[in-house]
PDB file of N, CA and C in Angstrom:
ATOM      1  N   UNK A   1      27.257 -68.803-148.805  1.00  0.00           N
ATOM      2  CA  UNK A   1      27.445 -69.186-150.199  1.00  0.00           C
ATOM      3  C   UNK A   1      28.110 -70.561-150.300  1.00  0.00           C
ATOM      4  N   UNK A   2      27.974 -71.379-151.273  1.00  0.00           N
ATOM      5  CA  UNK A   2      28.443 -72.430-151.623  1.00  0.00           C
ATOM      6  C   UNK A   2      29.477 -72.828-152.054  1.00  0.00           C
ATOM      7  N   UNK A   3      30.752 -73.532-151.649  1.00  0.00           N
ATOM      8  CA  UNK A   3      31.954 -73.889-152.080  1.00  0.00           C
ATOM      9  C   UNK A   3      32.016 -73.682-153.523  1.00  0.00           C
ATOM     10  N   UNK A   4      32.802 -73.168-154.536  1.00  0.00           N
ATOM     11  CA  UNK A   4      32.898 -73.586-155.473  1.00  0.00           C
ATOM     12  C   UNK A   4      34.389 -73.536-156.191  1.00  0.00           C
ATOM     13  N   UNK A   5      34.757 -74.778-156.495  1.00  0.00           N
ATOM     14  CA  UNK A   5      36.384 -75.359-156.373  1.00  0.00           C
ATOM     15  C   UNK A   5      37.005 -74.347-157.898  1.00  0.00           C
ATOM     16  N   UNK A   6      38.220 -73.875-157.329  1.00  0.00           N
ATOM     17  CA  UNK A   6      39.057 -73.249-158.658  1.00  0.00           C
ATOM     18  C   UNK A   6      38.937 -73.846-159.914  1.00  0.00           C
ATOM     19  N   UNK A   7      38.581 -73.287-161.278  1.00  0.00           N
ATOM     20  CA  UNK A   7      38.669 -74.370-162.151  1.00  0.00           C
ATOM     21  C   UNK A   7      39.952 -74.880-162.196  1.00  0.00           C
ATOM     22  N   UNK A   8      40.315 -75.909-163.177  1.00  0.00           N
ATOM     23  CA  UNK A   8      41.295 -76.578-163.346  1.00  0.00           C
ATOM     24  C   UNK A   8      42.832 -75.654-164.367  1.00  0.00           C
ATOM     25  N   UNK A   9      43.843 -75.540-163.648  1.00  0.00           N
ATOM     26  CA  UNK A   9      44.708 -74.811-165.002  1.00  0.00           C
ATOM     27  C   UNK A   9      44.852 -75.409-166.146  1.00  0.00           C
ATOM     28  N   UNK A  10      44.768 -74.866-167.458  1.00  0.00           N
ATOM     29  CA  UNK A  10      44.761 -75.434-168.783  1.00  0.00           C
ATOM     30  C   UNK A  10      46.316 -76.377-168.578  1.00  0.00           C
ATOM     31  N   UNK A  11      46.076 -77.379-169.790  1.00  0.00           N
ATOM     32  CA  UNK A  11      47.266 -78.311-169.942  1.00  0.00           C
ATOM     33  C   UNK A  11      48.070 -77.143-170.761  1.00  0.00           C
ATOM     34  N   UNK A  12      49.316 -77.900-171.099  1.00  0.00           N
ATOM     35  CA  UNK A  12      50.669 -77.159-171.889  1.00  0.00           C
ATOM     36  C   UNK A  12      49.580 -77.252-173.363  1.00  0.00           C
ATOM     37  N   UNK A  13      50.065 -76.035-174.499  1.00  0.00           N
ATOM     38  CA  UNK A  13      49.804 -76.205-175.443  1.00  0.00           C
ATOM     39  C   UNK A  13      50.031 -77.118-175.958  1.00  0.00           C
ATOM     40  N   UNK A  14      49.787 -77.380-177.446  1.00  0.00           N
ATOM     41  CA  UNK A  14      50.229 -79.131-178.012  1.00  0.00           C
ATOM     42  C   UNK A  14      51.136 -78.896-178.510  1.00  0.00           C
ATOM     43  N   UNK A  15      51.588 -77.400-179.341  1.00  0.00           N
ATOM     44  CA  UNK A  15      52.557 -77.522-179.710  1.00  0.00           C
ATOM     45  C   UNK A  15      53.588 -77.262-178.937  1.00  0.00           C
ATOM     46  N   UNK A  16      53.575 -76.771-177.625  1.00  0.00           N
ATOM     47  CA  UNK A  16      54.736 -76.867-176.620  1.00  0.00           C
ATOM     48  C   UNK A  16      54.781 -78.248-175.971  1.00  0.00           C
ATOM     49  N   UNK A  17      54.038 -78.660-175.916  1.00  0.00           N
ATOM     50  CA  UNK A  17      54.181 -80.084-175.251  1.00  0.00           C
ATOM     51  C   UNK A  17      54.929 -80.937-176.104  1.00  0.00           C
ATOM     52  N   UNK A  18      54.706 -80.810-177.445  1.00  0.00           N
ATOM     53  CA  UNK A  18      55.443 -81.773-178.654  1.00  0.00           C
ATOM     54  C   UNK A  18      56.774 -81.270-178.680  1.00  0.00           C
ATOM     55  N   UNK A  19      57.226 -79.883-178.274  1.00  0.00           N
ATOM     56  CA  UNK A  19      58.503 -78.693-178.459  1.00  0.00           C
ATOM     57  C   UNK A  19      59.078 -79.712-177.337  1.00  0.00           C
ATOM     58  N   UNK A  20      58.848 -79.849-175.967  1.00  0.00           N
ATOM     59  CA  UNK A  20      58.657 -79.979-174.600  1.00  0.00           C
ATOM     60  C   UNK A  20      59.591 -81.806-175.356  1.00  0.00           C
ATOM     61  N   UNK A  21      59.079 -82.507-174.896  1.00  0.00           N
ATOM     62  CA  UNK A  21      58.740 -84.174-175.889  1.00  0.00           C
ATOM     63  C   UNK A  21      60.017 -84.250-176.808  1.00  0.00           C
ATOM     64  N   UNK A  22      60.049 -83.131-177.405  1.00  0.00           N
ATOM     65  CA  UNK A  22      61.274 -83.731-178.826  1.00  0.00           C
ATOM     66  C   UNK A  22      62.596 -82.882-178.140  1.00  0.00           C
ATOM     67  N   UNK A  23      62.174 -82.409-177.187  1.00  0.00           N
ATOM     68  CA  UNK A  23      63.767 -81.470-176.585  1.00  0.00           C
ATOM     69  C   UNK A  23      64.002 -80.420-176.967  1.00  0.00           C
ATOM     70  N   UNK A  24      63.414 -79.745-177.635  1.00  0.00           N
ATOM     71  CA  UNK A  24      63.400 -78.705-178.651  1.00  0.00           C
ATOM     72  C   UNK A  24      62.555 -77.446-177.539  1.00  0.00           C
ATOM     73  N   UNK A  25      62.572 -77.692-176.200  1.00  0.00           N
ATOM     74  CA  UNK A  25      62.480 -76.536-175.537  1.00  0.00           C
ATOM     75  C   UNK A  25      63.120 -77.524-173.981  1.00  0.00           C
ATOM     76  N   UNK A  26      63.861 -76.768-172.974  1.00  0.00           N
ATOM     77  CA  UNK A  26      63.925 -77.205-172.083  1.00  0.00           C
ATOM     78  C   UNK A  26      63.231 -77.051-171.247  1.00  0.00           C
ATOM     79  N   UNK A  27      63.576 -78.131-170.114  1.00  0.00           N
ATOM     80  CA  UNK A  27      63.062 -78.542-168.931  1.00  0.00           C
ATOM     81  C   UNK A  27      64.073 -77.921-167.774  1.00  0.00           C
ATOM     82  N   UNK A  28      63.511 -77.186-167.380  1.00  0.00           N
ATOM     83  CA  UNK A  28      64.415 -75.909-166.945  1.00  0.00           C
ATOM     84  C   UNK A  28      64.571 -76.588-165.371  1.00  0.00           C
ATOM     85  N   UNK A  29      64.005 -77.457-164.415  1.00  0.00           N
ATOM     86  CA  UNK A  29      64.484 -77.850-163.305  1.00  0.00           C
ATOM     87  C   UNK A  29      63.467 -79.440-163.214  1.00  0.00           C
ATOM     88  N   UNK A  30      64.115 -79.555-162.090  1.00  0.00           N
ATOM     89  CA  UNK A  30      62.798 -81.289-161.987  1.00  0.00           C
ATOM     90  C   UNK A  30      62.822 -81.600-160.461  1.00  0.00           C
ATOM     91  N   UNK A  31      62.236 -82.238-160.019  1.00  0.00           N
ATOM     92  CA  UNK A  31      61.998 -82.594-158.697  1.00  0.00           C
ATOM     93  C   UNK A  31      61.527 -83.905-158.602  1.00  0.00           C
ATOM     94  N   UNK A  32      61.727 -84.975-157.951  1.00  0.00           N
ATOM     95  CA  UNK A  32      62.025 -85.943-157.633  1.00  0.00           C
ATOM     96  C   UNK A  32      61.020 -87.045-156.631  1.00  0.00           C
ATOM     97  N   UNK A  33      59.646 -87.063-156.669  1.00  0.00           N
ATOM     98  CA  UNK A  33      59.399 -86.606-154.826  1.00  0.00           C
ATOM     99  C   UNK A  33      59.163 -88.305-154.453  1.00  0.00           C
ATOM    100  N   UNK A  34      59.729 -89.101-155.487  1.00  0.00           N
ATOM    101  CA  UNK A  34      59.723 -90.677-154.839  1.00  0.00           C
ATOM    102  C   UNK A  34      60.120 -90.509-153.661  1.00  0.00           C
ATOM    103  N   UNK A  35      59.318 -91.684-152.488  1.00  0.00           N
ATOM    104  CA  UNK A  35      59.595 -91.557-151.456  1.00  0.00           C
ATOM    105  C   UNK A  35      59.272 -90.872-150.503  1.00  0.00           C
ATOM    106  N   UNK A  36      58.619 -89.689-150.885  1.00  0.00           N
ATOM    107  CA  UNK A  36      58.499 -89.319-150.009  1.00  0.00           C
ATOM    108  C   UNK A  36      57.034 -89.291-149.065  1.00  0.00           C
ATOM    109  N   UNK A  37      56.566 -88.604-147.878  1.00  0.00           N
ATOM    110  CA  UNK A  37      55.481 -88.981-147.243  1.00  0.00           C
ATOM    111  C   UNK A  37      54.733 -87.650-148.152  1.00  0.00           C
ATOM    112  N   UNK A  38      53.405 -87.788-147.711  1.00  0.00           N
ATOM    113  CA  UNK A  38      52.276 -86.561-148.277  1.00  0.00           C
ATOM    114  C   UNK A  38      53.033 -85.088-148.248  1.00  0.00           C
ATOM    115  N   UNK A  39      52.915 -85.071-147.017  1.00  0.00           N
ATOM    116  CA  UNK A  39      53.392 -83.414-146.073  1.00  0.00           C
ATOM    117  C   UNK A  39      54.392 -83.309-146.845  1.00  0.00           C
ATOM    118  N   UNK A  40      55.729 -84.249-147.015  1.00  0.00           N
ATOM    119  CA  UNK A  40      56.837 -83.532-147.270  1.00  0.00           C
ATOM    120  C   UNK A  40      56.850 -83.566-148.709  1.00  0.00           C
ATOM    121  N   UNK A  41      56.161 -84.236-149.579  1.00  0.00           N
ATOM    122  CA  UNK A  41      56.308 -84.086-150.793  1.00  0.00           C
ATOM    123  C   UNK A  41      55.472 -82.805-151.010  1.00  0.00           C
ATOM    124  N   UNK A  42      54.498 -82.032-150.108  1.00  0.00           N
ATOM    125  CA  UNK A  42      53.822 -80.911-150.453  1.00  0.00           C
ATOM    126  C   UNK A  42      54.532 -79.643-150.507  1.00  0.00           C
ATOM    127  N   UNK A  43      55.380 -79.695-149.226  1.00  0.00           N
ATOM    128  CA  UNK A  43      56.701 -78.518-148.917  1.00  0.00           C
ATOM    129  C   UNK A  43      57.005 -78.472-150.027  1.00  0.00           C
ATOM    130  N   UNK A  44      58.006 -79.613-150.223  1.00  0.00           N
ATOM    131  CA  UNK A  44      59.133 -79.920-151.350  1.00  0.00           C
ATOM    132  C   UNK A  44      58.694 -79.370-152.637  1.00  0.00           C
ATOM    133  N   UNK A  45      57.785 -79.835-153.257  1.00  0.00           N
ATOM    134  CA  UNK A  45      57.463 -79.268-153.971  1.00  0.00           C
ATOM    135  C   UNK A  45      56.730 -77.697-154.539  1.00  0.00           C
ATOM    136  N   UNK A  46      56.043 -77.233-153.018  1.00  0.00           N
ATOM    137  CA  UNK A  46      55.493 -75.518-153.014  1.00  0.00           C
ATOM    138  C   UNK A  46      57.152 -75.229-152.549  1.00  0.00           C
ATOM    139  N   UNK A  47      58.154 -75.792-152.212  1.00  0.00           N
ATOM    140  CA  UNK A  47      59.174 -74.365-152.274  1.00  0.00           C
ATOM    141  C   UNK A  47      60.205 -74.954-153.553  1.00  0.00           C
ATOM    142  N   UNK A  48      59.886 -76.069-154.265  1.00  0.00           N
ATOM    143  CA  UNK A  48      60.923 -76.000-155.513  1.00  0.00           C
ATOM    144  C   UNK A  48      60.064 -75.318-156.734  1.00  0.00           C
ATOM    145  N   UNK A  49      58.731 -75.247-156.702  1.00  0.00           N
ATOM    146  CA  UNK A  49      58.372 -74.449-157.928  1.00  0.00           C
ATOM    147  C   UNK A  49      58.192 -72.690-157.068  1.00  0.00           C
ATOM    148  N   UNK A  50      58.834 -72.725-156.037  1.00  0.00           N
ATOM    149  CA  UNK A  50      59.026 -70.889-155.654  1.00  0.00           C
ATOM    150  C   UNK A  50      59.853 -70.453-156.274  1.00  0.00           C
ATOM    151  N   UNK A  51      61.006 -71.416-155.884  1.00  0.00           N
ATOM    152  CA  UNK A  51      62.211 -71.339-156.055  1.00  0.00           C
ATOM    153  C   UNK A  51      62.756 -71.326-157.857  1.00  0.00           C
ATOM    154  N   UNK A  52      62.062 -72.183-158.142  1.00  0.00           N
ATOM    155  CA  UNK A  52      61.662 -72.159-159.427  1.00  0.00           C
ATOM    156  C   UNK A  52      61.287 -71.270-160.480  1.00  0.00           C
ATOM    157  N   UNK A  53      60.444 -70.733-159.712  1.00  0.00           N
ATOM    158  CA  UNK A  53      59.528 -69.366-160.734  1.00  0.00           C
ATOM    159  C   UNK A  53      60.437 -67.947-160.485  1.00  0.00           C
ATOM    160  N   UNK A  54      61.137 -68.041-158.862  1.00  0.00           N
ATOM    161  CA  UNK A  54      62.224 -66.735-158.510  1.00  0.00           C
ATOM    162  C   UNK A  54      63.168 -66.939-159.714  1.00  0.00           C
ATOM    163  N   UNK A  55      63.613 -67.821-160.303  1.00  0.00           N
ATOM    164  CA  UNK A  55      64.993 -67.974-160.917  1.00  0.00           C
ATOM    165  C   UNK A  55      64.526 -67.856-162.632  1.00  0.00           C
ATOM    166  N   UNK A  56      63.619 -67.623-162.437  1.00  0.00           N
ATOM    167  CA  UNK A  56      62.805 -67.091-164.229  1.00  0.00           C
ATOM    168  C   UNK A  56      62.597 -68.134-165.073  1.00  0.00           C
ATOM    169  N   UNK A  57      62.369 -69.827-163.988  1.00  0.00           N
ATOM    170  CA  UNK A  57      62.016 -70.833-164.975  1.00  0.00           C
ATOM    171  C   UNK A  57      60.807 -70.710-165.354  1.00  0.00           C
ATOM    172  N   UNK A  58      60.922 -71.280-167.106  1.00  0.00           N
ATOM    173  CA  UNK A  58      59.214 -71.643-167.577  1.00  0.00           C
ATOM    174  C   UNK A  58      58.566 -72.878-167.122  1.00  0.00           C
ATOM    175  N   UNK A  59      59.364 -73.807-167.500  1.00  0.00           N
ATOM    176  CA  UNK A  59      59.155 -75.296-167.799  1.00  0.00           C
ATOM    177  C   UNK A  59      59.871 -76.353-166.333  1.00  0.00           C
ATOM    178  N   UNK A  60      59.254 -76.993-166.050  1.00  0.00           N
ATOM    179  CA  UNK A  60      59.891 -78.217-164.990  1.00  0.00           C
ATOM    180  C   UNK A  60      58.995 -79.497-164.503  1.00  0.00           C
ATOM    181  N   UNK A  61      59.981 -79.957-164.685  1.00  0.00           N
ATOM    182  CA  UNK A  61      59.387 -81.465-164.460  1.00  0.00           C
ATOM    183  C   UNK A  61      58.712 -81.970-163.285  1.00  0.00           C
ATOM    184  N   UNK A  62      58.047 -82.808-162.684  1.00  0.00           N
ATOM    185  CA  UNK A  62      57.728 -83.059-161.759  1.00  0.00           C
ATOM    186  C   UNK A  62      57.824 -84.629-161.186  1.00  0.00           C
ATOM    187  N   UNK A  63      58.121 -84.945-160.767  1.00  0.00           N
ATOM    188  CA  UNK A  63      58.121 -86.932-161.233  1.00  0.00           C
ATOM    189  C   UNK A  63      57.613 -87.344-159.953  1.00  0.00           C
ATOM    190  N   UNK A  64      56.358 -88.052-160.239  1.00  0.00           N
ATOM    191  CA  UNK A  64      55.702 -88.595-158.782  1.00  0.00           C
ATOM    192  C   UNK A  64      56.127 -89.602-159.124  1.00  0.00           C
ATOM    193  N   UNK A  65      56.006 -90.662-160.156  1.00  0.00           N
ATOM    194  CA  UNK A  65      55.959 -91.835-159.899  1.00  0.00           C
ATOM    195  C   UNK A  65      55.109 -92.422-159.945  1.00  0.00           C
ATOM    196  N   UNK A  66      54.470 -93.779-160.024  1.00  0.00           N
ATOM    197  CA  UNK A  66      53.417 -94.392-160.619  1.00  0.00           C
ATOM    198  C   UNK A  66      52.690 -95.362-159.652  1.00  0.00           C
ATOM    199  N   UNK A  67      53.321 -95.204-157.996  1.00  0.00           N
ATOM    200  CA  UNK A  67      52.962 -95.725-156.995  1.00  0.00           C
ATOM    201  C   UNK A  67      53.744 -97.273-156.304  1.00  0.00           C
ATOM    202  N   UNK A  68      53.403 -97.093-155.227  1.00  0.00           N
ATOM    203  CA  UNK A  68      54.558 -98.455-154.758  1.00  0.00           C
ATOM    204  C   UNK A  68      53.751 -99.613-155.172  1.00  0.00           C
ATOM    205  N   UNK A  69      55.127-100.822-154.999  1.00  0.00           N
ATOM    206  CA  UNK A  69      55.043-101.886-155.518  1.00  0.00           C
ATOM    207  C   UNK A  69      54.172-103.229-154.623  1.00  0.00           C
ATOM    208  N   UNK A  70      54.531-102.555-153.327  1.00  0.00           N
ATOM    209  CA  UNK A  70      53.854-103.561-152.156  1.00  0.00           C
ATOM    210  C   UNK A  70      52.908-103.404-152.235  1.00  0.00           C
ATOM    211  N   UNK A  71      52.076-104.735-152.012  1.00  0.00           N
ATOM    212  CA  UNK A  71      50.520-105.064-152.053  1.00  0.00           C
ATOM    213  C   UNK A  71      49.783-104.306-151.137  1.00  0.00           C
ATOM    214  N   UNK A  72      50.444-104.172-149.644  1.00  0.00           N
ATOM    215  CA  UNK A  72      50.123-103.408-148.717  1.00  0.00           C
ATOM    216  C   UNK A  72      49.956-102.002-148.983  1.00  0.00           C
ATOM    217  N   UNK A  73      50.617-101.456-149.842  1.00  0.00           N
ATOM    218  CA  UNK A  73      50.246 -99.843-149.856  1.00  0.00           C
ATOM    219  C   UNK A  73      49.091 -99.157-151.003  1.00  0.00           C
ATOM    220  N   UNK A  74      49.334 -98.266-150.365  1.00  0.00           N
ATOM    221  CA  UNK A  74      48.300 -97.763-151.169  1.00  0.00           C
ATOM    222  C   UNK A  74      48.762 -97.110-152.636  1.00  0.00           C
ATOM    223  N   UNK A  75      48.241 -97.134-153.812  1.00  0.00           N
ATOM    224  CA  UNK A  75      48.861 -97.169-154.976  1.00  0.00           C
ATOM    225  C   UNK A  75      48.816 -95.502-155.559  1.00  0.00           C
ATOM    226  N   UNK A  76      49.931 -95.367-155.622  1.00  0.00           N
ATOM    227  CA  UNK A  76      50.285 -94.188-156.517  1.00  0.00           C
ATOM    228  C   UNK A  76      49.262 -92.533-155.816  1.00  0.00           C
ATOM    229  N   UNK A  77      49.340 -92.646-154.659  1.00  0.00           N
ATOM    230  CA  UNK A  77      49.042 -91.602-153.952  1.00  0.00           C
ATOM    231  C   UNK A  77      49.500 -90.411-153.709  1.00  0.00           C
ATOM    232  N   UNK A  78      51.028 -90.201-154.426  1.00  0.00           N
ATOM    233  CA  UNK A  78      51.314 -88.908-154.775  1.00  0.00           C
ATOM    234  C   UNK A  78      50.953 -88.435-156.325  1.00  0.00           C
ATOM    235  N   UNK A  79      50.853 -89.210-157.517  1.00  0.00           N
ATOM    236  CA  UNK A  79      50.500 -89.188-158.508  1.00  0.00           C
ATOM    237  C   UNK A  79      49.190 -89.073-158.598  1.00  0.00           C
ATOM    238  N   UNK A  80      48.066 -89.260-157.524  1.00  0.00           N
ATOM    239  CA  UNK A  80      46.967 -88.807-157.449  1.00  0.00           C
ATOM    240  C   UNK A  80      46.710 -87.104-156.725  1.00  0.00           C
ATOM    241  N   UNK A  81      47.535 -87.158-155.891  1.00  0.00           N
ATOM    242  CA  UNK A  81      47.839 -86.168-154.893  1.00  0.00           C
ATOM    243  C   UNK A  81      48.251 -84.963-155.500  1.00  0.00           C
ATOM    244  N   UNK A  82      49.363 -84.536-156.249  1.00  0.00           N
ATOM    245  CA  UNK A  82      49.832 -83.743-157.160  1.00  0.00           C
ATOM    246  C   UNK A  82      49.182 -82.620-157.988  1.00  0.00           C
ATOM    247  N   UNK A  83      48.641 -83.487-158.619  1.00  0.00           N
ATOM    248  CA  UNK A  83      47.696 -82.662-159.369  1.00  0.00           C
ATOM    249  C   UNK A  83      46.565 -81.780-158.728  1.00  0.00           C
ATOM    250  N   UNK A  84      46.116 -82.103-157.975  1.00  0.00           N
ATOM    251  CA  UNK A  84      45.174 -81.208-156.628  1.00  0.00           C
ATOM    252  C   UNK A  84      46.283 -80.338-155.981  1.00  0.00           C
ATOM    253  N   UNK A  85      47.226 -80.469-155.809  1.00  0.00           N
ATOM    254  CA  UNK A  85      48.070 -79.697-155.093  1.00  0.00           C
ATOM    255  C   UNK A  85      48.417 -78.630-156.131  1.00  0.00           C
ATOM    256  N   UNK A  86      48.409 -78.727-157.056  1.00  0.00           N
ATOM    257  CA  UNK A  86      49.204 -77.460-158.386  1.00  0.00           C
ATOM    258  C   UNK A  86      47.866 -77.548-158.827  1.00  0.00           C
ATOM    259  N   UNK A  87      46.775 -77.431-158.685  1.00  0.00           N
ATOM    260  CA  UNK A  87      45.253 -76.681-158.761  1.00  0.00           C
ATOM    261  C   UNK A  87      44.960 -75.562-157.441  1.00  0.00           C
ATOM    262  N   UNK A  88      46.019 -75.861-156.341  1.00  0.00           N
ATOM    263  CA  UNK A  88      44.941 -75.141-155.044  1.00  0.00           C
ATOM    264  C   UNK A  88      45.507 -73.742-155.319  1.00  0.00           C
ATOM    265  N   UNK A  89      45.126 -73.018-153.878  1.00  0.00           N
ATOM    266  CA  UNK A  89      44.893 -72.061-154.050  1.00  0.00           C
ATOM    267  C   UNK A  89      46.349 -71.603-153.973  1.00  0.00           C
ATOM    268  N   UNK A  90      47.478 -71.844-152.960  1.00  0.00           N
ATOM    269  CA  UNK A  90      48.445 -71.847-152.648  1.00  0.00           C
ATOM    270  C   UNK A  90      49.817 -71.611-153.578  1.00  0.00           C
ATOM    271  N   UNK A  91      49.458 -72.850-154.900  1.00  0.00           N
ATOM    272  CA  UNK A  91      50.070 -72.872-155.810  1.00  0.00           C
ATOM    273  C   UNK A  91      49.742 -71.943-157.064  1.00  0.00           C
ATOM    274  N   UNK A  92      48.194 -71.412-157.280  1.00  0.00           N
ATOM    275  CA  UNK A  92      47.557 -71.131-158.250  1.00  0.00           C
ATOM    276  C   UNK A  92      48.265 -69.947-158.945  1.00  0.00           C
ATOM    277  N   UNK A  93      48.806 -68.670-158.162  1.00  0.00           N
ATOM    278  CA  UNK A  93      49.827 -67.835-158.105  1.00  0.00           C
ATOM    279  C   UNK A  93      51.039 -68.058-159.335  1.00  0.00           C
ATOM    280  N   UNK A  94      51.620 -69.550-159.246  1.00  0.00           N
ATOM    281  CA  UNK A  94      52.618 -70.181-159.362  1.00  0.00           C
ATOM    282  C   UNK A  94      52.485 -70.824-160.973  1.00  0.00           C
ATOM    283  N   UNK A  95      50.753 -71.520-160.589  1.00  0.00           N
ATOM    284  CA  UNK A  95      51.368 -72.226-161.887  1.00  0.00           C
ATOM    285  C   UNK A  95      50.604 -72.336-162.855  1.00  0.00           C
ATOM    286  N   UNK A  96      50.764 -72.090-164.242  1.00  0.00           N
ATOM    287  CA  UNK A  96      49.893 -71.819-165.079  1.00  0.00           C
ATOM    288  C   UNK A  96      49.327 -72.809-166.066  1.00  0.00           C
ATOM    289  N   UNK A  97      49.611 -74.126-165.867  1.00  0.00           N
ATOM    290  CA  UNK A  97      49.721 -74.968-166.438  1.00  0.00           C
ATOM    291  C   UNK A  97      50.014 -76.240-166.088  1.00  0.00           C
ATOM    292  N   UNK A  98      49.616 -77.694-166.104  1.00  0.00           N
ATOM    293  CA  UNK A  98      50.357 -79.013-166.328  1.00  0.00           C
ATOM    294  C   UNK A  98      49.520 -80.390-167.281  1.00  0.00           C
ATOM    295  N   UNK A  99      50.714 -80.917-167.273  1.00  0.00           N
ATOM    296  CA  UNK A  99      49.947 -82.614-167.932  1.00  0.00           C
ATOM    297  C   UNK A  99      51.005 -83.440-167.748  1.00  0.00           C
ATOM    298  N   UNK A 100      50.445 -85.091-168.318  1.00  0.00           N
ATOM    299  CA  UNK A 100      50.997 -85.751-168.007  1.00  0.00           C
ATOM    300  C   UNK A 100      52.673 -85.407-168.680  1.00  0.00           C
ATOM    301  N   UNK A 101      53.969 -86.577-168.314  1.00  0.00           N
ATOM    302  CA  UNK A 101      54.533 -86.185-169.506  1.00  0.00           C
ATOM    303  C   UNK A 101      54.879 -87.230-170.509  1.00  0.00           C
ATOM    304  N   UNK A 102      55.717 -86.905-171.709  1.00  0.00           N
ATOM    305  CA  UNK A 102      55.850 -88.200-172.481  1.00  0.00           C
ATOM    306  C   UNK A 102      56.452 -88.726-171.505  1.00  0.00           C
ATOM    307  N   UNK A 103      56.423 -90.220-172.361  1.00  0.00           N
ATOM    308  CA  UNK A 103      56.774 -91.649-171.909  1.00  0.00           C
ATOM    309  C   UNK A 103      58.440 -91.424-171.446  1.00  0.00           C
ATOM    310  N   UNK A 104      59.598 -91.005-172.376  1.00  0.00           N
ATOM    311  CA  UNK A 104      60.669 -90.602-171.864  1.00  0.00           C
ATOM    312  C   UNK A 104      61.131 -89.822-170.946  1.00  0.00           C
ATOM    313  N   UNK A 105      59.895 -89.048-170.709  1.00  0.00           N
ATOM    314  CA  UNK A 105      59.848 -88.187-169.198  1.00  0.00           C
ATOM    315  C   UNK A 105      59.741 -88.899-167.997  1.00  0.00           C
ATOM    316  N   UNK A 106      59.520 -89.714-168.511  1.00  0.00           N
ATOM    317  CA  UNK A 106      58.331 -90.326-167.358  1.00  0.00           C
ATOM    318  C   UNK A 106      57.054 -90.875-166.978  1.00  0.00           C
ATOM    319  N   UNK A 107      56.383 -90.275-168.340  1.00  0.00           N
ATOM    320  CA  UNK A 107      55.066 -90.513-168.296  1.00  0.00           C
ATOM    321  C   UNK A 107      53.546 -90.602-167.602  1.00  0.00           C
ATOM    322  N   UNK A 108      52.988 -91.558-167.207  1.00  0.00           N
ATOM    323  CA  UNK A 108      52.084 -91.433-166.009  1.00  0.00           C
ATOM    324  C   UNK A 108      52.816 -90.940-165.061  1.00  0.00           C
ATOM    325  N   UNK A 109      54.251 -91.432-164.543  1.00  0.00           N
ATOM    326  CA  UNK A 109      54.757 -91.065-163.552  1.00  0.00           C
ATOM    327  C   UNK A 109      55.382 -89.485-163.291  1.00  0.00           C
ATOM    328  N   UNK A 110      55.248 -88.931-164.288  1.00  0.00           N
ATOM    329  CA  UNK A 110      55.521 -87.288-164.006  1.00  0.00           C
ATOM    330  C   UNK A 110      54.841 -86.507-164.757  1.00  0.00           C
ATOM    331  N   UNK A 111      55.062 -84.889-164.570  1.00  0.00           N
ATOM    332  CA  UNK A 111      54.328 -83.933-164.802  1.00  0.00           C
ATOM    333  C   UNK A 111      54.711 -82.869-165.674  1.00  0.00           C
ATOM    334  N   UNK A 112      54.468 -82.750-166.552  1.00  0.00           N
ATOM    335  CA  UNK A 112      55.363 -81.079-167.261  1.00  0.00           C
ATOM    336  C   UNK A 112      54.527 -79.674-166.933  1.00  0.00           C
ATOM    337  N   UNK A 113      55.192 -79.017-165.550  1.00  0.00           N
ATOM    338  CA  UNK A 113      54.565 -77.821-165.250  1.00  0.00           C
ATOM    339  C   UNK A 113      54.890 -76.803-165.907  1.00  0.00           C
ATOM    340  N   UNK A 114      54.262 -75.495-166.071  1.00  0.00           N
ATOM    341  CA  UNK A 114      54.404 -74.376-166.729  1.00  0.00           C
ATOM    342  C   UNK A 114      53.861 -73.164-165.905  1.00  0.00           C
ATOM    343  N   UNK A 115      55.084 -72.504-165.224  1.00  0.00           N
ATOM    344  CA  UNK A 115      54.881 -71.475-164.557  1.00  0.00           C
ATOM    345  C   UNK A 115      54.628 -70.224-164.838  1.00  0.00           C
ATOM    346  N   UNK A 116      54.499 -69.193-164.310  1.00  0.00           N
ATOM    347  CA  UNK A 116      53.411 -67.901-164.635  1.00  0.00           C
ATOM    348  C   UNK A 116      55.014 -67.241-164.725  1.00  0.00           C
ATOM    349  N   UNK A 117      55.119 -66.104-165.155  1.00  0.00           N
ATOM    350  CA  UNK A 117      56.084 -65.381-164.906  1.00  0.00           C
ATOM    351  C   UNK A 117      56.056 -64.559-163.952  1.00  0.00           C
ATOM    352  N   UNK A 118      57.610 -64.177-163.631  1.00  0.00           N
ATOM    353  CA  UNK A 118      57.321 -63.401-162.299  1.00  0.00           C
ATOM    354  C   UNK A 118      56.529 -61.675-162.463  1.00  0.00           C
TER     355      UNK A 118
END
């Protein structure tokens, strides 16, 4: 039979995303993963949204970042990376939801996830 890839998890509602945006719901943890290489930003992040979802969060941030500045590198490869990673199969369990976030979040550079309950 033929590969056929998980669909995609729905984004946050609009009106939680706007709730989300005006502060009017929290951002229950965040993670950080500037800096870091592929592998370890993959850990880091499958055991902070474990860790995450054990402790009965809904909502958490994600902040890749918008890619390095040197000409030499390659641009914004965890911010591409990310989002395939909280689609696979690994995470799918985990997470029920993401999008970009507002601009005061972070924006291109981070994520507002929405986890499944336990």
């Amino acid at each position: 039979p033929a590969f056929v890839p998980a669909p995609a998890p729905p984004g946050l509602e609009r009106r939680e995303r706007q709730r989300i945006s005006r502060g009017l719901l929290a951002i229950e943890g965040r993670i950080d993963l500037h800096g870091l290489y592929q592998a370890e930003a993959h850990a880091a992040l499958v055991g902070f949204l474990m860790r995450a979802r054990a402790a009965g969060h809904a909502r958490v941030l994600v902040v890749t970042g918008k890619g390095g500045e040197d000409a030499y590198a390659e641009r914004g490869v965890l911010r591409r990376s990310v989002p395939h990673w909280l689609r696979g199969a690994d995470l799918r369990p985990i997470v029920l939801g993401f999008e970009e976030a507002a601009r005061h979040h972070g924006g291109a550079g981070a994520l507002y996830v929405r986890l499944r309950r336990r």
